[in-house]
N, C-alpha and C. Protein backbone atom coordinates (compact mmCIF):
# COMPACT_ATOMS: atom_id res chain seq x y z
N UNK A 1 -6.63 11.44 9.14
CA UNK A 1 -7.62 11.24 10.18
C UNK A 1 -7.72 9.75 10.46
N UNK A 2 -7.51 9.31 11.42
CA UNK A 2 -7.34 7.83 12.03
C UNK A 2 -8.68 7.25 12.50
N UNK A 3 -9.74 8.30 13.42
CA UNK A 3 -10.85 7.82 13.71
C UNK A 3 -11.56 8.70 13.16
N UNK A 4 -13.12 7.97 13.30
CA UNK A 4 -14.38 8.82 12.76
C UNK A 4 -14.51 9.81 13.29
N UNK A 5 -15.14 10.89 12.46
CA UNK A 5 -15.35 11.72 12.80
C UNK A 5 -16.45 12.07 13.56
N UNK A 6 -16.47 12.79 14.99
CA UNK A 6 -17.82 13.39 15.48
C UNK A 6 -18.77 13.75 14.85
N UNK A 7 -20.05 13.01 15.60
CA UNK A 7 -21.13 13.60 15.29
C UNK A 7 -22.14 14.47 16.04
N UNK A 8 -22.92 15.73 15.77
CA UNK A 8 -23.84 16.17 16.66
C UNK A 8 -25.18 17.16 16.62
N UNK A 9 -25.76 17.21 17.06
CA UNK A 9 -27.05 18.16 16.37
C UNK A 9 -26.25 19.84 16.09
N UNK A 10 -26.80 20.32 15.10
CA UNK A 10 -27.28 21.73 14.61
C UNK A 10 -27.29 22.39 15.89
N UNK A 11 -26.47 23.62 15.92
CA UNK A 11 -26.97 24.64 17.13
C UNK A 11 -27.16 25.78 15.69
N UNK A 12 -27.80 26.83 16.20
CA UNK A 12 -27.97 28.17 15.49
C UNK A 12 -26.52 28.91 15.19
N UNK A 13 -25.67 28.37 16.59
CA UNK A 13 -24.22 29.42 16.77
C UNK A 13 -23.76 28.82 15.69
N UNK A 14 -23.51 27.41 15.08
CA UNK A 14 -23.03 26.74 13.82
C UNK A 14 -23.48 27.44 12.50
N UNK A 15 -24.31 28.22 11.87
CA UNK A 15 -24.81 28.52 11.00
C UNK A 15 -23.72 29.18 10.18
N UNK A 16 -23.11 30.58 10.73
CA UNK A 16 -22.27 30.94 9.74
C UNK A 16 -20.96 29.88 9.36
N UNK A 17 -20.80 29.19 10.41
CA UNK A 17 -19.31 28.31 9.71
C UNK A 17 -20.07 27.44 8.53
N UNK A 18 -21.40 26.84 8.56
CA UNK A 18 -22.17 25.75 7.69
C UNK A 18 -22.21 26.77 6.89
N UNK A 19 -22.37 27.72 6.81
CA UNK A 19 -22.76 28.77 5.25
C UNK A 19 -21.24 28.80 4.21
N UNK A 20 -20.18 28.63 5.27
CA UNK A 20 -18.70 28.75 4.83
C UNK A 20 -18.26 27.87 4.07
N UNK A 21 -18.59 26.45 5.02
CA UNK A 21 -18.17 25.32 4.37
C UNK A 21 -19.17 25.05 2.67
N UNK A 22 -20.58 25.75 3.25
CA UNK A 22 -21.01 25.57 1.93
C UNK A 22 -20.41 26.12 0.94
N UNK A 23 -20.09 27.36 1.25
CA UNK A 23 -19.56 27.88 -0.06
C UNK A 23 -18.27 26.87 -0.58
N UNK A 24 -17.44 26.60 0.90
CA UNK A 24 -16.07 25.91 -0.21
C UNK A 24 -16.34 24.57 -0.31
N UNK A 25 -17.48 24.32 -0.22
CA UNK A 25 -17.72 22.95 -0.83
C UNK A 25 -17.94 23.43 -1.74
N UNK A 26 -18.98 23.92 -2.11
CA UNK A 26 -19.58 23.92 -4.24
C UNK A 26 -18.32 24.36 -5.05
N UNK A 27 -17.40 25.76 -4.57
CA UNK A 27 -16.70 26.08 -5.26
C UNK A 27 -15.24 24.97 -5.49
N UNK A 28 -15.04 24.46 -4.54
CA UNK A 28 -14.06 23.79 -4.74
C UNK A 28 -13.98 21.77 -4.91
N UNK A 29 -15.49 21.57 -4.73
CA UNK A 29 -15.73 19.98 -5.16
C UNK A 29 -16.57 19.96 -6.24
N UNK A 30 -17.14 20.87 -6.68
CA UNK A 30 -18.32 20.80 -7.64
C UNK A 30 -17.94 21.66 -9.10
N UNK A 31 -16.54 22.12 -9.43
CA UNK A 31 -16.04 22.76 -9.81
C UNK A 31 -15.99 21.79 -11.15
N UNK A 32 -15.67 20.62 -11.20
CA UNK A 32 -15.62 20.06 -12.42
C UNK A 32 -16.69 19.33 -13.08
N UNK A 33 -17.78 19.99 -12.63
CA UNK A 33 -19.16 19.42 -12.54
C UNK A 33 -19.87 20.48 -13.51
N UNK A 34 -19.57 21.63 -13.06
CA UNK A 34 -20.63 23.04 -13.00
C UNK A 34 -19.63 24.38 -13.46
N UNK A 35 -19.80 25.29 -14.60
CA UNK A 35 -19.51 26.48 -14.65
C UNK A 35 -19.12 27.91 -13.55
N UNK A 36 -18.37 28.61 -13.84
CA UNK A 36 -18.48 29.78 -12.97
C UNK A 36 -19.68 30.22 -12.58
N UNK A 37 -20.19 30.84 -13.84
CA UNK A 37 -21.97 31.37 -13.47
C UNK A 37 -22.68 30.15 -12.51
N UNK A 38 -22.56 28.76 -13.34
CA UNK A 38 -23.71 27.60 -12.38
C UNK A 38 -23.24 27.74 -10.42
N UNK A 39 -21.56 27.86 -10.66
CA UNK A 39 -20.91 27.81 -9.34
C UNK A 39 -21.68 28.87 -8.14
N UNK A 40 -21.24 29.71 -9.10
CA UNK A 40 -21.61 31.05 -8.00
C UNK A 40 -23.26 31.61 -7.64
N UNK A 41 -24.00 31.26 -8.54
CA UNK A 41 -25.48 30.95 -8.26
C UNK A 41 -26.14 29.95 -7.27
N UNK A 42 -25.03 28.64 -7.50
CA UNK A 42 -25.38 27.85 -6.17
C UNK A 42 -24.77 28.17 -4.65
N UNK A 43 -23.46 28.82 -4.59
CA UNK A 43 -23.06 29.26 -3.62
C UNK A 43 -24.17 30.48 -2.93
N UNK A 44 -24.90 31.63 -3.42
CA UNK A 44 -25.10 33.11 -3.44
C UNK A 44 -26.50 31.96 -2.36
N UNK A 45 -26.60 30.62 -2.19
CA UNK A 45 -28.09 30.33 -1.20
C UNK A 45 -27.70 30.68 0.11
N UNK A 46 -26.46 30.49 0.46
CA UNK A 46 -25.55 31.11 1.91
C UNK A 46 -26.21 32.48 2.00
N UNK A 47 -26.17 33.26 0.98
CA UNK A 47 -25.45 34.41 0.90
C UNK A 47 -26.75 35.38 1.98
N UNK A 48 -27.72 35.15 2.20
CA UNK A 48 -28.58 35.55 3.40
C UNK A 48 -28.43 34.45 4.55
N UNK A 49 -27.81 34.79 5.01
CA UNK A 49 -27.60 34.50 6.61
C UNK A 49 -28.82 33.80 7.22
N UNK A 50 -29.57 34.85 7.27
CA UNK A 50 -30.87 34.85 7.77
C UNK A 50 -31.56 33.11 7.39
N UNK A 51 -31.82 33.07 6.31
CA UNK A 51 -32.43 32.32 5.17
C UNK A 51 -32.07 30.75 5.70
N UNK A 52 -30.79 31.11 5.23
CA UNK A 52 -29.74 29.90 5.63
C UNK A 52 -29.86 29.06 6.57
N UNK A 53 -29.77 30.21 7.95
CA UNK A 53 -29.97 29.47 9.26
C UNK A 53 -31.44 28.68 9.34
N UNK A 54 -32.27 29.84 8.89
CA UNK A 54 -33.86 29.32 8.57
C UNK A 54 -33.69 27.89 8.27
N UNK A 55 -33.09 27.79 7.00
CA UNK A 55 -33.00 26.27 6.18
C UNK A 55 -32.58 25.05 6.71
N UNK A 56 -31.64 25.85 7.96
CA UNK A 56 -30.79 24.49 8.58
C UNK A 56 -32.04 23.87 9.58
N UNK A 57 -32.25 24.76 10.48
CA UNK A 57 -32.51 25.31 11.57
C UNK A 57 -34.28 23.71 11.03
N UNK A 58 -34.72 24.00 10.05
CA UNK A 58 -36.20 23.40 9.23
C UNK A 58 -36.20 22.06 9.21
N UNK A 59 -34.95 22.00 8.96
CA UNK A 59 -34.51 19.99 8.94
C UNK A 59 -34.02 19.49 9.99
N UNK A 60 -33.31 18.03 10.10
CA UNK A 60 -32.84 17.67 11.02
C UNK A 60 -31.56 17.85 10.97
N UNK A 61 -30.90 18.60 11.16
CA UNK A 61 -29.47 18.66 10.77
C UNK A 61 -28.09 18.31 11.76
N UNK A 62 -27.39 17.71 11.26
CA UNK A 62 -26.28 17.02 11.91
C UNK A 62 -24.95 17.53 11.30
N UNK A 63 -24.13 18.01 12.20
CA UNK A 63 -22.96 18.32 12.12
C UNK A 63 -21.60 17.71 12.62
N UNK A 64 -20.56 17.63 11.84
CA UNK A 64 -19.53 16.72 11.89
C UNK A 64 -18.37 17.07 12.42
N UNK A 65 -17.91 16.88 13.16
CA UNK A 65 -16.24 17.43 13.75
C UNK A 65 -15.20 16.33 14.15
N UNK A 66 -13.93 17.38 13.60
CA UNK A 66 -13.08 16.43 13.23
C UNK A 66 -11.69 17.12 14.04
N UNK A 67 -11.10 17.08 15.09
CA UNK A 67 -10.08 17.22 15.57
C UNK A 67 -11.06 18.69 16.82
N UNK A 68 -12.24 18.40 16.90
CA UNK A 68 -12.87 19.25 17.38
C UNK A 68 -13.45 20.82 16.54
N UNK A 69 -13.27 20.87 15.23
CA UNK A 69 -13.70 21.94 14.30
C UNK A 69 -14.65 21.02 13.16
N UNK A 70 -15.68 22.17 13.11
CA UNK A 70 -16.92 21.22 11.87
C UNK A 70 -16.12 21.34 10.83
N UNK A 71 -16.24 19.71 10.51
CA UNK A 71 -15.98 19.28 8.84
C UNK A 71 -16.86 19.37 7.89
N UNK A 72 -18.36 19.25 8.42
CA UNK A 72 -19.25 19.52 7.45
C UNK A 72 -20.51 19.06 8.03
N UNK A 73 -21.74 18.66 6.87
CA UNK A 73 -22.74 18.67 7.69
C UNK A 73 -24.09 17.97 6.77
N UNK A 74 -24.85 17.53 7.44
CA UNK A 74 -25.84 17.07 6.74
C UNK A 74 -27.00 17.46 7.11
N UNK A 75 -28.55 17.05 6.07
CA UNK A 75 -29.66 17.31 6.62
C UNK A 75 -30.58 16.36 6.12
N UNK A 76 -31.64 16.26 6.75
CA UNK A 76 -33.06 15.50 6.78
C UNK A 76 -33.90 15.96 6.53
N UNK A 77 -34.86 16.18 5.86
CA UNK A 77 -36.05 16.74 5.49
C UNK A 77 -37.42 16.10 5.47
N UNK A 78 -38.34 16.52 6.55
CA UNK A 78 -39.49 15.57 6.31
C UNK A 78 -39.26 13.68 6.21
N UNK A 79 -38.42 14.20 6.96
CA UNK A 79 -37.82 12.07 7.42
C UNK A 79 -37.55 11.37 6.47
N UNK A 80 -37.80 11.82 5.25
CA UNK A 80 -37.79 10.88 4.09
C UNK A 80 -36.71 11.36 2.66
N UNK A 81 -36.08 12.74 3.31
CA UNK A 81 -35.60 13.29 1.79
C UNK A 81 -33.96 13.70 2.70
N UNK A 82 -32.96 13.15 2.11
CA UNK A 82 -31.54 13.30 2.34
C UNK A 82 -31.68 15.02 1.50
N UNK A 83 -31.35 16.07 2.09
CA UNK A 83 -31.33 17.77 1.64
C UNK A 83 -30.07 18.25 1.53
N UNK A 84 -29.19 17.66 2.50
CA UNK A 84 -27.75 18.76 2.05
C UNK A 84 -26.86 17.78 2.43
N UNK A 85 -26.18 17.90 1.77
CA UNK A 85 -24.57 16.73 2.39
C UNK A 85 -22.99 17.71 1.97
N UNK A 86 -22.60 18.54 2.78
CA UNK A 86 -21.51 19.20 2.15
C UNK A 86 -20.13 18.97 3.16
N UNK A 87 -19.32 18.94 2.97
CA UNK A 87 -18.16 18.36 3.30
C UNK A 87 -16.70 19.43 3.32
N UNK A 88 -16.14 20.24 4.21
CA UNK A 88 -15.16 20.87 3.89
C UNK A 88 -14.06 20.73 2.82
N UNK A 89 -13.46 20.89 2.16
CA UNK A 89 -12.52 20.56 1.42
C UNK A 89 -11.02 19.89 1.85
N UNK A 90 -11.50 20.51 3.10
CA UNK A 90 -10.08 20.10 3.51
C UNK A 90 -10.40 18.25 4.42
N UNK A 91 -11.27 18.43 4.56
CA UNK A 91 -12.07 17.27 5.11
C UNK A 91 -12.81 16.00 3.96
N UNK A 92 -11.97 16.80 2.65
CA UNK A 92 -13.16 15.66 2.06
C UNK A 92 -12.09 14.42 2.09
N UNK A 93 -13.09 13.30 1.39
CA UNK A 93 -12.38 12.14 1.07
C UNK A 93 -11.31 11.71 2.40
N UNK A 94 -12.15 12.04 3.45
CA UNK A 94 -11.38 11.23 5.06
C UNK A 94 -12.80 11.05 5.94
N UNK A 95 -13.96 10.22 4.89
CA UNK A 95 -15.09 9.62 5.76
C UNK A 95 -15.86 10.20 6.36
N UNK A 96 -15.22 11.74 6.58
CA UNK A 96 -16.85 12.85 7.22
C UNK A 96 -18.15 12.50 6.50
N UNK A 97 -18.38 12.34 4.87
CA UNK A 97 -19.59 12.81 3.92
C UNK A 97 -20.11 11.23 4.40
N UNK A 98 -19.23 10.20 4.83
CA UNK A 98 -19.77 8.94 4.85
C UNK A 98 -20.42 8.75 6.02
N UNK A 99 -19.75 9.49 7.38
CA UNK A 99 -20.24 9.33 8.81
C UNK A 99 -21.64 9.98 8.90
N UNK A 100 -21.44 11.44 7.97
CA UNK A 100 -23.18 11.80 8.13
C UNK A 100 -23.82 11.34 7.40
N UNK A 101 -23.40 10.73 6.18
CA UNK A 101 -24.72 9.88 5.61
C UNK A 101 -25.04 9.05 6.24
N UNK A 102 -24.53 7.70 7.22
CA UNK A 102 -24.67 6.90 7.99
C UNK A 102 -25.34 7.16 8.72
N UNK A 103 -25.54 8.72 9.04
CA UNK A 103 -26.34 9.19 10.24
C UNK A 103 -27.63 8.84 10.16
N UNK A 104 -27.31 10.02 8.51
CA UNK A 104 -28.95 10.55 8.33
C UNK A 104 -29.60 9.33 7.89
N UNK A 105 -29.06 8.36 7.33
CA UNK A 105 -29.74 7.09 6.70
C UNK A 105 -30.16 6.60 8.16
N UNK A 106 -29.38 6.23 8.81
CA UNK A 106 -30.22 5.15 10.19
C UNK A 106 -30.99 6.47 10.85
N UNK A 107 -31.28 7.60 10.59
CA UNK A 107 -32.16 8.24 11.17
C UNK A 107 -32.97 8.49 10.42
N UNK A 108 -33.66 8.36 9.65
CA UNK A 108 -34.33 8.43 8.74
C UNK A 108 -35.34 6.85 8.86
N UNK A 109 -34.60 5.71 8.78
CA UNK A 109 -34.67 4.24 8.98
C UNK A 109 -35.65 4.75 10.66
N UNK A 110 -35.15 5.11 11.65
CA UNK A 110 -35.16 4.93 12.94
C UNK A 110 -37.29 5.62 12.69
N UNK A 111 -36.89 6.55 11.73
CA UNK A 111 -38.40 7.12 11.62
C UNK A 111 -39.18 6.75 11.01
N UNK A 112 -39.06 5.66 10.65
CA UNK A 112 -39.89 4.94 9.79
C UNK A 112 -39.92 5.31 8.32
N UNK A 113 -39.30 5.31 7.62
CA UNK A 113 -39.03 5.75 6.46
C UNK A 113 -38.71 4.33 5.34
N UNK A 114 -39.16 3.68 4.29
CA UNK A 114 -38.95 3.10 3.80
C UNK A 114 -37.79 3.31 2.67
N UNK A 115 -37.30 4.13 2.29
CA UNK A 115 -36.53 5.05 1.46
C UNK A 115 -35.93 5.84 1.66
N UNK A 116 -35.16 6.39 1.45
CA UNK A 116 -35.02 8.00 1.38
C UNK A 116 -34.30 8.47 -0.20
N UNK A 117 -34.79 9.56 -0.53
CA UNK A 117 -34.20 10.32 -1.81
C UNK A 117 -33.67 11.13 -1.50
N UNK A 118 -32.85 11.47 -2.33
CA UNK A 118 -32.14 12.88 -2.76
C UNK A 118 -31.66 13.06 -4.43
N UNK A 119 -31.79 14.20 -4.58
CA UNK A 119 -31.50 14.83 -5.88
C UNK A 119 -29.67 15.52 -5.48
N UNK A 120 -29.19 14.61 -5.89
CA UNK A 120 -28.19 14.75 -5.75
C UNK A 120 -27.30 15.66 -7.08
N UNK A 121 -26.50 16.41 -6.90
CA UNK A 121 -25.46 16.86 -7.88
C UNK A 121 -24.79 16.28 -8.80
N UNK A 122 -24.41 16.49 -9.50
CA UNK A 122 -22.89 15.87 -10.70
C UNK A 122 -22.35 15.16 -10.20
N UNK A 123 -22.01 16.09 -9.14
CA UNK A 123 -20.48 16.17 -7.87
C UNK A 123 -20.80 15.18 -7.20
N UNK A 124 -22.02 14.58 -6.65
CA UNK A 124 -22.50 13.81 -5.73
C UNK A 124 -22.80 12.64 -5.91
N UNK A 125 -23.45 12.68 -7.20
CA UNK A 125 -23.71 11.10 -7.72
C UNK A 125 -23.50 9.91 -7.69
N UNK A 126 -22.00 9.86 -7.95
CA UNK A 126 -21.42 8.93 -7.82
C UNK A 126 -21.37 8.02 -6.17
N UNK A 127 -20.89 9.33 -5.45
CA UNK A 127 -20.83 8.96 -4.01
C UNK A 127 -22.53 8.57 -3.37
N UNK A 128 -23.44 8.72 -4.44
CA UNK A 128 -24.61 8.21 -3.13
C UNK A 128 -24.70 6.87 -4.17
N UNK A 129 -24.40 6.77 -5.21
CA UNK A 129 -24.78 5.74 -6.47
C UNK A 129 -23.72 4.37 -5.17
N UNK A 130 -22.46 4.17 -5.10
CA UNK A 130 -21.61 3.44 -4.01
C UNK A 130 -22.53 3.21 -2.78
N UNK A 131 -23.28 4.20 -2.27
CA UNK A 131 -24.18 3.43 -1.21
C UNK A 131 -25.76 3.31 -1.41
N UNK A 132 -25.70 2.79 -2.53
CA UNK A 132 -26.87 1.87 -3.14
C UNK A 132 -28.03 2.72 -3.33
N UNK A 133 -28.08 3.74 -3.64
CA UNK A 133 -29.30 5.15 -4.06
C UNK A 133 -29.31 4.52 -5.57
N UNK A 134 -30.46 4.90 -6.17
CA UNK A 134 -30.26 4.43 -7.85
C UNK A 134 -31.30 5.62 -8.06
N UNK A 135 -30.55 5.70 -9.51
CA UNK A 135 -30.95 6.90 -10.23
C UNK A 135 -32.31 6.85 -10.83
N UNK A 136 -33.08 7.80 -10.19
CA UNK A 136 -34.60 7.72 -11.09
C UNK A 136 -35.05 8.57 -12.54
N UNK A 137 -33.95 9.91 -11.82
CA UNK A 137 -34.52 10.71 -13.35
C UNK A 137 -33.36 11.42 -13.22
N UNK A 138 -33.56 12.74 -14.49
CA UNK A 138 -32.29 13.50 -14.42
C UNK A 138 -33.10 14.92 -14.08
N UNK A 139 -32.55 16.33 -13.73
CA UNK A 139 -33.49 17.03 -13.14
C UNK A 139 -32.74 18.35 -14.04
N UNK A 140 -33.24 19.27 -13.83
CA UNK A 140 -32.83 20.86 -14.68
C UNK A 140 -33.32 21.72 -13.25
N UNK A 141 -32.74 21.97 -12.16
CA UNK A 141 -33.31 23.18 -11.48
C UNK A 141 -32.18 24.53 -11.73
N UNK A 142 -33.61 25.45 -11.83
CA UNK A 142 -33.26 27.07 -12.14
C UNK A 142 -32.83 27.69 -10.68
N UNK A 143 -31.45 28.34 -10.37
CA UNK A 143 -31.01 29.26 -9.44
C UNK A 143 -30.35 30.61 -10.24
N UNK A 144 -31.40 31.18 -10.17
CA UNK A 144 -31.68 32.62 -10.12
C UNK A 144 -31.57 32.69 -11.81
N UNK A 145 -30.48 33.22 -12.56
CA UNK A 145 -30.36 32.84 -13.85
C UNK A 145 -29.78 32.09 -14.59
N UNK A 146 -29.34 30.63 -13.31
CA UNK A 146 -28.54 29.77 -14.43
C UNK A 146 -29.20 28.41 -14.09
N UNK A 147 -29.19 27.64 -14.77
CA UNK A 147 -30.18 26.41 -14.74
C UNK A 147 -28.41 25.22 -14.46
N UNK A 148 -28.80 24.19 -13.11
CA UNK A 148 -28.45 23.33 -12.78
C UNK A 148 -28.76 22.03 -12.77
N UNK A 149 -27.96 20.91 -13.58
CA UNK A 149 -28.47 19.78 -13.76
C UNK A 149 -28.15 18.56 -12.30
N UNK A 150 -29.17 18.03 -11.79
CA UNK A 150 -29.06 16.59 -10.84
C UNK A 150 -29.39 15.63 -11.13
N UNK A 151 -29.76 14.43 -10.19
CA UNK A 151 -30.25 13.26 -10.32
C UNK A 151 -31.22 12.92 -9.42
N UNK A 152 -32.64 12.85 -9.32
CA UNK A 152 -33.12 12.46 -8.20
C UNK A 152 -32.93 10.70 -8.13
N UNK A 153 -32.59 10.56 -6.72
CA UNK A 153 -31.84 9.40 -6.47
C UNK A 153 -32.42 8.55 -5.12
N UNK A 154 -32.99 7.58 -5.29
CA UNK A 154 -33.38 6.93 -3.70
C UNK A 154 -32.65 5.61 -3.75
N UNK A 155 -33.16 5.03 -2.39
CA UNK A 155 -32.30 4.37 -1.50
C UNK A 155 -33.56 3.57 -0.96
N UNK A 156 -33.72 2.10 -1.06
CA UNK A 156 -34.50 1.32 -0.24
C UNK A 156 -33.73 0.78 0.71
N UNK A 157 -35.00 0.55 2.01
CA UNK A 157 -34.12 0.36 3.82
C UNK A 157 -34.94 -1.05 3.26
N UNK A 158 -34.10 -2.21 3.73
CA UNK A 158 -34.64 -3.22 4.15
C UNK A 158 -35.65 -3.29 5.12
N UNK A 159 -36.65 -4.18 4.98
CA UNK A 159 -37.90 -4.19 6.31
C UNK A 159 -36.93 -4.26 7.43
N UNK A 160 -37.50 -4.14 8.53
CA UNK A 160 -36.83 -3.88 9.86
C UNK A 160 -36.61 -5.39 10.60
N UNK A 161 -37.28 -6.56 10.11
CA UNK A 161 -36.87 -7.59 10.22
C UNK A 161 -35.65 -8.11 9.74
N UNK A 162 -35.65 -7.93 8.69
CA UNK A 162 -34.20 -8.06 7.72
C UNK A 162 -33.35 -7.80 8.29
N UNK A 163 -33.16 -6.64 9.01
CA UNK A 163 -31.99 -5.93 9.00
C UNK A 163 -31.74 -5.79 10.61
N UNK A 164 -32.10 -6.22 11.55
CA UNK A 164 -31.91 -5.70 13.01
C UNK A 164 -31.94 -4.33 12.98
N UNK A 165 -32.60 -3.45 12.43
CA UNK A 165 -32.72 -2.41 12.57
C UNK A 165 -31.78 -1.18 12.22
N UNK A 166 -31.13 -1.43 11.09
CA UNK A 166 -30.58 -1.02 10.51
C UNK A 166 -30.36 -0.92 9.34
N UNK A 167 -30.18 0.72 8.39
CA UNK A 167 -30.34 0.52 7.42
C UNK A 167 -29.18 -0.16 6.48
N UNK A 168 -29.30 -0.52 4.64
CA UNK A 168 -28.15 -1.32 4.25
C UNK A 168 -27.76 -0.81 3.10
């Protein structure tokens, strides 16, 4: 991939491909992170349609395309909390997960947000730890019967003087 990838709002018609990519994101990036049982418990949040779309549909969500097909996708929550960052597989590691974080960070910034967190994954850590998130705690959340370990992780925006209006 030579240029960045597109960016654009959430439609509803996007929902089942975002449920897809979710799944082959966890199963196939989060795999050396997390167990079969942990795997497939985090995948089974797709697994109502309904729910899903609900979830997207709640945040601000931004979707990524790359030769004109979604690579993946991000979300915003209450202006202040980075919620989903998942990335096709076939798309990872070619700057999609970076273009929507870029998003959601200067949109987030744009809303007045001094911060933003996320409880990021195993899998994820590292990649928000590189754009300056620092680790506050370590977390244990329960999906359904298997317990998953994160990091809740924030990110300070420079005052808006600092920065011409942009976050760093």
């Amino acid at each position: 991939m030579s240029r960045a990838p597109g960016l654009r709002p959430f439609l509803p018609a996007d929902a089942p491909t975002l449920a897809e990519i979710f799944r082959e994101s966890v199963a196939a990036l989060a795999s050396d992170y997390y167990d079969e049982d942990q795997l497939a418990a985090w995948i089974a949040i797709a697994d109502d349609e309904s729910e899903f779309t609900q979830k997207l549909a709640s945040t601000l969500c931004i979707v990524a395309l790359v030769d004109g097909e979604i690579a993946g996708f991000a979300t915003l929550r209450d202006g202040a909390t980075f919620d989903m960052l998942y990335v096709a597989p076939r798309a990872a590691r070619r700057r999609v997960g970076s273009a929507l974080a870029d998003a959601i960070e200067k949109l987030a910034y744009a809303r007045g947000a001094k911060n933003l967190a996320v409880d990021a994954s195993d899998a994820a850590r590292d990649f928000f730890a590189q754009r300056g998130y620092v680790a506050q705690q370590r977390n244990i959340k329960s999906l359904g019967d298997e317990w998953l370990a994160n990091t809740s992780m924030t990110k300070d925006f420079a005052p808006k003087s600092a920065t011409a209006g942009r976050p760093q």
